[in-house]
PDB file of N, CA and C in Angstrom:
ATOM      1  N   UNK A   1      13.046   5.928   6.819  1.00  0.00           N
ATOM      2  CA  UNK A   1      13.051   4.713   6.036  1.00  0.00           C
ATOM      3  C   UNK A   1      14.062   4.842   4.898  1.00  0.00           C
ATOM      4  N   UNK A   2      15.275   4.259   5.017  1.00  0.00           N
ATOM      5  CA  UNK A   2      16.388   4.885   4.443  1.00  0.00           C
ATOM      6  C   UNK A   2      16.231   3.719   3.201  1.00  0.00           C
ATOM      7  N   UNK A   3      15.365   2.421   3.319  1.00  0.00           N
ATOM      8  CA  UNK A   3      15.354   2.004   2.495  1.00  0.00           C
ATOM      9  C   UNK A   3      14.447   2.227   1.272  1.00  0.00           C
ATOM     10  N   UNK A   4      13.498   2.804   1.742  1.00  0.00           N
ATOM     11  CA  UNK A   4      12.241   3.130   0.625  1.00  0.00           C
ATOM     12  C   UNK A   4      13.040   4.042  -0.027  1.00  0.00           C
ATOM     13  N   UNK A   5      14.245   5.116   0.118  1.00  0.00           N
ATOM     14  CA  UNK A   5      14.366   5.670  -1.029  1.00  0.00           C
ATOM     15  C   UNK A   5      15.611   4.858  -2.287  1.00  0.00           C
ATOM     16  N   UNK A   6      16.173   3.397  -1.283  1.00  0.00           N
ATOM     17  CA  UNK A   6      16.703   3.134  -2.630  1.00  0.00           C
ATOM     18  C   UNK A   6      15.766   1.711  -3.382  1.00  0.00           C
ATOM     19  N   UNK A   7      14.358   1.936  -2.563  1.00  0.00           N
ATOM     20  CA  UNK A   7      14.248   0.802  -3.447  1.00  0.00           C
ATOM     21  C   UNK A   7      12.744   1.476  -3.870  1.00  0.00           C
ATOM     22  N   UNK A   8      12.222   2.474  -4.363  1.00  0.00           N
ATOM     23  CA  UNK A   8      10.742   3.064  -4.212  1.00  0.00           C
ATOM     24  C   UNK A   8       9.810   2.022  -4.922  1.00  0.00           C
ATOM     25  N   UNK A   9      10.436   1.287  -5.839  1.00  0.00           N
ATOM     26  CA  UNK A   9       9.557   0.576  -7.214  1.00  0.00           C
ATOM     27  C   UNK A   9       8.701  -0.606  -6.050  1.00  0.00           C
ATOM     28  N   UNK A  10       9.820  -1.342  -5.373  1.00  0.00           N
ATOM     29  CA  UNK A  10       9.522  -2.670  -4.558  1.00  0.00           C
ATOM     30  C   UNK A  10       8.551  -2.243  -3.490  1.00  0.00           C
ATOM     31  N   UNK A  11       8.638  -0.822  -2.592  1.00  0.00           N
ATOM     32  CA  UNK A  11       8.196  -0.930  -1.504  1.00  0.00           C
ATOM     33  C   UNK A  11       6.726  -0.638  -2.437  1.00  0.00           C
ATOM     34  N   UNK A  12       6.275   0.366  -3.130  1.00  0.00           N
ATOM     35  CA  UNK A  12       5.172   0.490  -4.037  1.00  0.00           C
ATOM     36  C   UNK A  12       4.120  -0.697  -4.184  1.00  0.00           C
ATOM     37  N   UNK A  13       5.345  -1.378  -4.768  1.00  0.00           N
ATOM     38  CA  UNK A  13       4.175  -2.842  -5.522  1.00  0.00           C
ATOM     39  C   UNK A  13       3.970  -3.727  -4.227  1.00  0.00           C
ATOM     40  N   UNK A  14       4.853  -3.892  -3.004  1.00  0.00           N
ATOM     41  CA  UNK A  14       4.185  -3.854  -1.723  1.00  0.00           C
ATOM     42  C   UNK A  14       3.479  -3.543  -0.966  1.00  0.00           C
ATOM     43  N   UNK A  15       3.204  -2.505  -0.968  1.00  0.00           N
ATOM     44  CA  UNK A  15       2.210  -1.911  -0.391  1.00  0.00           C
ATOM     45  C   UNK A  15       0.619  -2.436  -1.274  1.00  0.00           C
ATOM     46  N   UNK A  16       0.572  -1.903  -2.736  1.00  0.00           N
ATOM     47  CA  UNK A  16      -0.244  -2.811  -3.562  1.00  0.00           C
ATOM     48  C   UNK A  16      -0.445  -4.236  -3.495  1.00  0.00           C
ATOM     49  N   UNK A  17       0.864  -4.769  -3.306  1.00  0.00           N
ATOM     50  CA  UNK A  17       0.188  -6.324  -2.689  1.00  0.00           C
ATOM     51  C   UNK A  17      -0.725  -6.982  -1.188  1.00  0.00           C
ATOM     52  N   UNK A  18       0.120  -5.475  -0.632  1.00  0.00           N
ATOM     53  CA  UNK A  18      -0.828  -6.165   0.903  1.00  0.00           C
ATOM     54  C   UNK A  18      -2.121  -5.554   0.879  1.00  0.00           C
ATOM     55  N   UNK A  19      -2.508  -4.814   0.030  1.00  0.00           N
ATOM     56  CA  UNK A  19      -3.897  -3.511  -0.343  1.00  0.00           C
ATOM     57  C   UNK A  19      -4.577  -4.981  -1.302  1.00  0.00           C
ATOM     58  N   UNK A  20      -4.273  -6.384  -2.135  1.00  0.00           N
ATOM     59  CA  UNK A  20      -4.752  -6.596  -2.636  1.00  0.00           C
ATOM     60  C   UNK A  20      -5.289  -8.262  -1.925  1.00  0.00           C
ATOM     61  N   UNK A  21      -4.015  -8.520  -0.607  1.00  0.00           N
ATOM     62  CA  UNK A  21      -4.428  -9.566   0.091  1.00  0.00           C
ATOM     63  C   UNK A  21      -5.519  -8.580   1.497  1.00  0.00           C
ATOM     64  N   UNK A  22      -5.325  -7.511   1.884  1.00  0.00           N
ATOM     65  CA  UNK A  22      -6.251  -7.542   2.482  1.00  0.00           C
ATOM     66  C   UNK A  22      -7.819  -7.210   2.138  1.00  0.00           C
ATOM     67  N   UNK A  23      -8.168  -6.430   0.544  1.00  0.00           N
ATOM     68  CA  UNK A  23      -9.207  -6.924   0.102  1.00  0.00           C
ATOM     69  C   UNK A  23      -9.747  -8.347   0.163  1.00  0.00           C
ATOM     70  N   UNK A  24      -9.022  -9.242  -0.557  1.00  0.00           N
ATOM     71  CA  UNK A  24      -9.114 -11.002  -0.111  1.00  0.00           C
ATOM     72  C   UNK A  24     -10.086 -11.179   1.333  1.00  0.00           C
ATOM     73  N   UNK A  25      -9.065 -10.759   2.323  1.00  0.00           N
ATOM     74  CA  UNK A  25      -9.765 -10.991   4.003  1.00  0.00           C
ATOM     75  C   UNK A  25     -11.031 -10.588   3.914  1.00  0.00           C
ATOM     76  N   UNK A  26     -10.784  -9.351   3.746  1.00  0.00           N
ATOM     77  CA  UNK A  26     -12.551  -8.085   3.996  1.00  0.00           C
ATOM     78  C   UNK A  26     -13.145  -9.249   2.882  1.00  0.00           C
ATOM     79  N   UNK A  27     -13.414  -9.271   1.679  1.00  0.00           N
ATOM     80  CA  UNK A  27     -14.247  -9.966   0.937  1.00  0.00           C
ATOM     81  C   UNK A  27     -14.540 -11.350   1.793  1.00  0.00           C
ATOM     82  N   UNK A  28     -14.008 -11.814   2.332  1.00  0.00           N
ATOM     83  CA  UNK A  28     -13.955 -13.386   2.848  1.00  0.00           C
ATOM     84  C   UNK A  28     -15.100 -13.285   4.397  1.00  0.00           C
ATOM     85  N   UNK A  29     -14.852 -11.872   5.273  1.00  0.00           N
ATOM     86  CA  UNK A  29     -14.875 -11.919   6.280  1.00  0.00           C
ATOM     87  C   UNK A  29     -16.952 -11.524   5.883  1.00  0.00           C
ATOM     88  N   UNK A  30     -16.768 -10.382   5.270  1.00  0.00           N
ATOM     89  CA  UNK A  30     -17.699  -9.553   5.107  1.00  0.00           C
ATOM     90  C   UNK A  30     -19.432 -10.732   5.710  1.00  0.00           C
ATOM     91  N   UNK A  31     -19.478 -11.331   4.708  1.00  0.00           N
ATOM     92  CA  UNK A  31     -19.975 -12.234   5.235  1.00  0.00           C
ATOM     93  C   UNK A  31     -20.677 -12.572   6.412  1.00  0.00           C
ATOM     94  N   UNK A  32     -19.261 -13.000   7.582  1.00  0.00           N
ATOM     95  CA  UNK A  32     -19.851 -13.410   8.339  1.00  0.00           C
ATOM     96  C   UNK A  32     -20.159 -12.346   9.491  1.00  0.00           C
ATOM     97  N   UNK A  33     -19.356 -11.421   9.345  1.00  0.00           N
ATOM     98  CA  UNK A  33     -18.811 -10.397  10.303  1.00  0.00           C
ATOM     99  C   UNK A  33     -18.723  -9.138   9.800  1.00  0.00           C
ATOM    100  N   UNK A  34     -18.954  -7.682  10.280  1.00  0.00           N
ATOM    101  CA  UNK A  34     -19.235  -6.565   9.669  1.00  0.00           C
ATOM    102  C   UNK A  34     -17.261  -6.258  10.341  1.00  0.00           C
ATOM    103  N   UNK A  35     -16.354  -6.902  10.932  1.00  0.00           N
ATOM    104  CA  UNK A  35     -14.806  -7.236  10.823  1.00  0.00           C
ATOM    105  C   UNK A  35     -14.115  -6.753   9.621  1.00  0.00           C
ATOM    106  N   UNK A  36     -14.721  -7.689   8.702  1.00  0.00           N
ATOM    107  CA  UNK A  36     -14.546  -7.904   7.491  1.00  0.00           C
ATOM    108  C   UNK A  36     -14.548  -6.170   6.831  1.00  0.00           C
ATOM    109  N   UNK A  37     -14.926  -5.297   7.427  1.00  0.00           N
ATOM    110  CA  UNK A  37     -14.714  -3.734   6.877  1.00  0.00           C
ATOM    111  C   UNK A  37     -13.590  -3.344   7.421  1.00  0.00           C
ATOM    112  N   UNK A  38     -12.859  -3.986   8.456  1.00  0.00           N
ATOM    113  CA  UNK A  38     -11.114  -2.797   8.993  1.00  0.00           C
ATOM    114  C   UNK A  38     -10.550  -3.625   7.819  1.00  0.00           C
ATOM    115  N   UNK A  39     -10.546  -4.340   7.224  1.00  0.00           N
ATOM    116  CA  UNK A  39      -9.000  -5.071   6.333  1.00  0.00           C
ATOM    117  C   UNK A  39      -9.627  -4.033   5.283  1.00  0.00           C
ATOM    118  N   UNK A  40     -10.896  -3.841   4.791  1.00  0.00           N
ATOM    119  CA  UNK A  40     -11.203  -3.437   3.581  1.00  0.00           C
ATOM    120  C   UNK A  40     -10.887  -1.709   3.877  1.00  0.00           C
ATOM    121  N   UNK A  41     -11.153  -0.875   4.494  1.00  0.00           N
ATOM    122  CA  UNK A  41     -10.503   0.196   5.015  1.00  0.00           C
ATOM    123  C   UNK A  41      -9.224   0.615   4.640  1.00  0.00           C
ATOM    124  N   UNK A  42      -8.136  -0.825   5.696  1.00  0.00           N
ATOM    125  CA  UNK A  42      -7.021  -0.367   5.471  1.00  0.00           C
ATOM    126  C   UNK A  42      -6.295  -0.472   4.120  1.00  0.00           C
ATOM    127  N   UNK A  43      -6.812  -1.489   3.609  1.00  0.00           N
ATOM    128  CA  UNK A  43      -6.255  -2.182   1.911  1.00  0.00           C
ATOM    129  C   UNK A  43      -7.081  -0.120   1.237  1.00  0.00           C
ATOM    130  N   UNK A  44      -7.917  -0.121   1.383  1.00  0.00           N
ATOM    131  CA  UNK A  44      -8.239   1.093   0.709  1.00  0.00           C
ATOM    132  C   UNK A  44      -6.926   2.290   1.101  1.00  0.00           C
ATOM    133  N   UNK A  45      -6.545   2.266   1.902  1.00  0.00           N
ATOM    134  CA  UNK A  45      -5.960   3.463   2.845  1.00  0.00           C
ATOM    135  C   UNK A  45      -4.151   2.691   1.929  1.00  0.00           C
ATOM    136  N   UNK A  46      -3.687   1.633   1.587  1.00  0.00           N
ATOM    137  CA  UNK A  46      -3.050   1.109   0.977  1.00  0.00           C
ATOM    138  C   UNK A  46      -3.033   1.796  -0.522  1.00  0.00           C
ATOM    139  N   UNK A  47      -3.920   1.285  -1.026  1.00  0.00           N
ATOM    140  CA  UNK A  47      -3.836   1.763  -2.355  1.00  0.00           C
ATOM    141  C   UNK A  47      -3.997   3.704  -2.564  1.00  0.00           C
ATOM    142  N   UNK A  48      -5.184   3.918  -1.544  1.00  0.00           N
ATOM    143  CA  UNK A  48      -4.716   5.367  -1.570  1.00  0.00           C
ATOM    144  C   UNK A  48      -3.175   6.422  -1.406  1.00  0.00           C
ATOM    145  N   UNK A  49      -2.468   5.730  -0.218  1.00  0.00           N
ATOM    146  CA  UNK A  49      -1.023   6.263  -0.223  1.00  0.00           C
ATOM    147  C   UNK A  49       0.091   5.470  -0.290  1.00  0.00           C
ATOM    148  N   UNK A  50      -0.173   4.365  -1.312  1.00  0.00           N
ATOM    149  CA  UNK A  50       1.199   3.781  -1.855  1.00  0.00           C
ATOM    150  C   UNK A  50       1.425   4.868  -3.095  1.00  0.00           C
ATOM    151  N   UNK A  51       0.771   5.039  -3.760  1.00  0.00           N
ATOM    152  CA  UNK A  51       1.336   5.739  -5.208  1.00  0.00           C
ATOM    153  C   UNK A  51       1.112   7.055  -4.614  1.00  0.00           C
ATOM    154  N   UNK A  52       0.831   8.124  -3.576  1.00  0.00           N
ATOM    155  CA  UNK A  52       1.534   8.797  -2.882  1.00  0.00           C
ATOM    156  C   UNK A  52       3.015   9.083  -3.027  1.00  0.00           C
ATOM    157  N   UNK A  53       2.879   7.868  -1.915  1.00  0.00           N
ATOM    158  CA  UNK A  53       4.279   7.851  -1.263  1.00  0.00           C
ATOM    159  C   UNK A  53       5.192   7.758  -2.066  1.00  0.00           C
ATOM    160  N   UNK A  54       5.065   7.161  -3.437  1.00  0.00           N
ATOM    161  CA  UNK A  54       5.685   6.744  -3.909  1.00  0.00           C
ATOM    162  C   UNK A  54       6.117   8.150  -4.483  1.00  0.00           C
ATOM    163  N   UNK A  55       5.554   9.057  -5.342  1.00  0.00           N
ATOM    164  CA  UNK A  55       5.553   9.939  -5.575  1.00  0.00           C
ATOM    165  C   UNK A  55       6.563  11.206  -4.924  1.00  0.00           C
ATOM    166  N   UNK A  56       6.209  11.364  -3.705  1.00  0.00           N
ATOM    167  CA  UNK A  56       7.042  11.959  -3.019  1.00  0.00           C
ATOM    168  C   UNK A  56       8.163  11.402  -3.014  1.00  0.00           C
ATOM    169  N   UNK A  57       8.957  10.223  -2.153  1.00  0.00           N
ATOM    170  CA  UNK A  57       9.690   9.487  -2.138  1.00  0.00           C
ATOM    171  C   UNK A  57      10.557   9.928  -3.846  1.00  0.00           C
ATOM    172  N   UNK A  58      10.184   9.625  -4.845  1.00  0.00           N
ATOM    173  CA  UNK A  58      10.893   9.831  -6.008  1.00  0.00           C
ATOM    174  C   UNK A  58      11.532  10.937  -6.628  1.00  0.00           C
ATOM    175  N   UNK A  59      10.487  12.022  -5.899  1.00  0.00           N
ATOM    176  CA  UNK A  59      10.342  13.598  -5.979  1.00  0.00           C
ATOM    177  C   UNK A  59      11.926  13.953  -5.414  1.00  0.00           C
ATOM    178  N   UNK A  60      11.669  13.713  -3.964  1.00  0.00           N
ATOM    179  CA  UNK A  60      12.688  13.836  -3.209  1.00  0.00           C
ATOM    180  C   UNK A  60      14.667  13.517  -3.066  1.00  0.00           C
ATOM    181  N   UNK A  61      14.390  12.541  -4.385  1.00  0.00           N
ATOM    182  CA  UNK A  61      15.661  11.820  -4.215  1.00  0.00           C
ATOM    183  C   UNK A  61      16.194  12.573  -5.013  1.00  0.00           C
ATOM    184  N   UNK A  62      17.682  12.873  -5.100  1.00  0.00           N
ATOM    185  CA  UNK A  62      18.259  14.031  -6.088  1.00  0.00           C
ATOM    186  C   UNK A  62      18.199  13.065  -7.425  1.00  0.00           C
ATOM    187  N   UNK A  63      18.486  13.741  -8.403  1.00  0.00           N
ATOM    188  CA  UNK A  63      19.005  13.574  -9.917  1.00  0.00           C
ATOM    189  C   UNK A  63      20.306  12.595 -10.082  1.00  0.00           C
ATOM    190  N   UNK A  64      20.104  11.296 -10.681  1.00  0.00           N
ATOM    191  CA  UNK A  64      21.460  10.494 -11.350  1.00  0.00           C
ATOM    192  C   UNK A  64      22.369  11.443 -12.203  1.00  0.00           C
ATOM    193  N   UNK A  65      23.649  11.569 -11.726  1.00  0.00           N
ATOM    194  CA  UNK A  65      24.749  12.681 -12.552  1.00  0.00           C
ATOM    195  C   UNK A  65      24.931  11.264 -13.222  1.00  0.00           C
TER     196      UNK A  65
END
């Protein structure tokens, strides 16, 4: 992903955004359907290794001369 290392900030707060629309679903679904737990899962699995990734990803990139 040759782009996540020049853009780490954007793909981050992406990943956080789709971790915060698929809470939305799971909350919506929960309800009617025990469904409603894979969006809430993966939005968890989102917020767990976006600031990861992000981490590494930043780690990795050399130093601005």
């Amino acid at each position: 992903m040759k782009w996540e290392y020049s853009f780490p900030r954007f793909f981050l707060g992406l990943r956080l955004a789709i971790g915060v629309i698929l809470d939305a679903v799971g909350i919506l679904l929960i309800p009617q359907t025990y469904l409603g737990l894979l969006p809430l899962a993966f939005a968890a699995l989102a917020f767990a290794l976006g600031p990861y990734i992000y981490v590494k990803v930043t780690q990795s990139r050399p130093a601005a001369s």
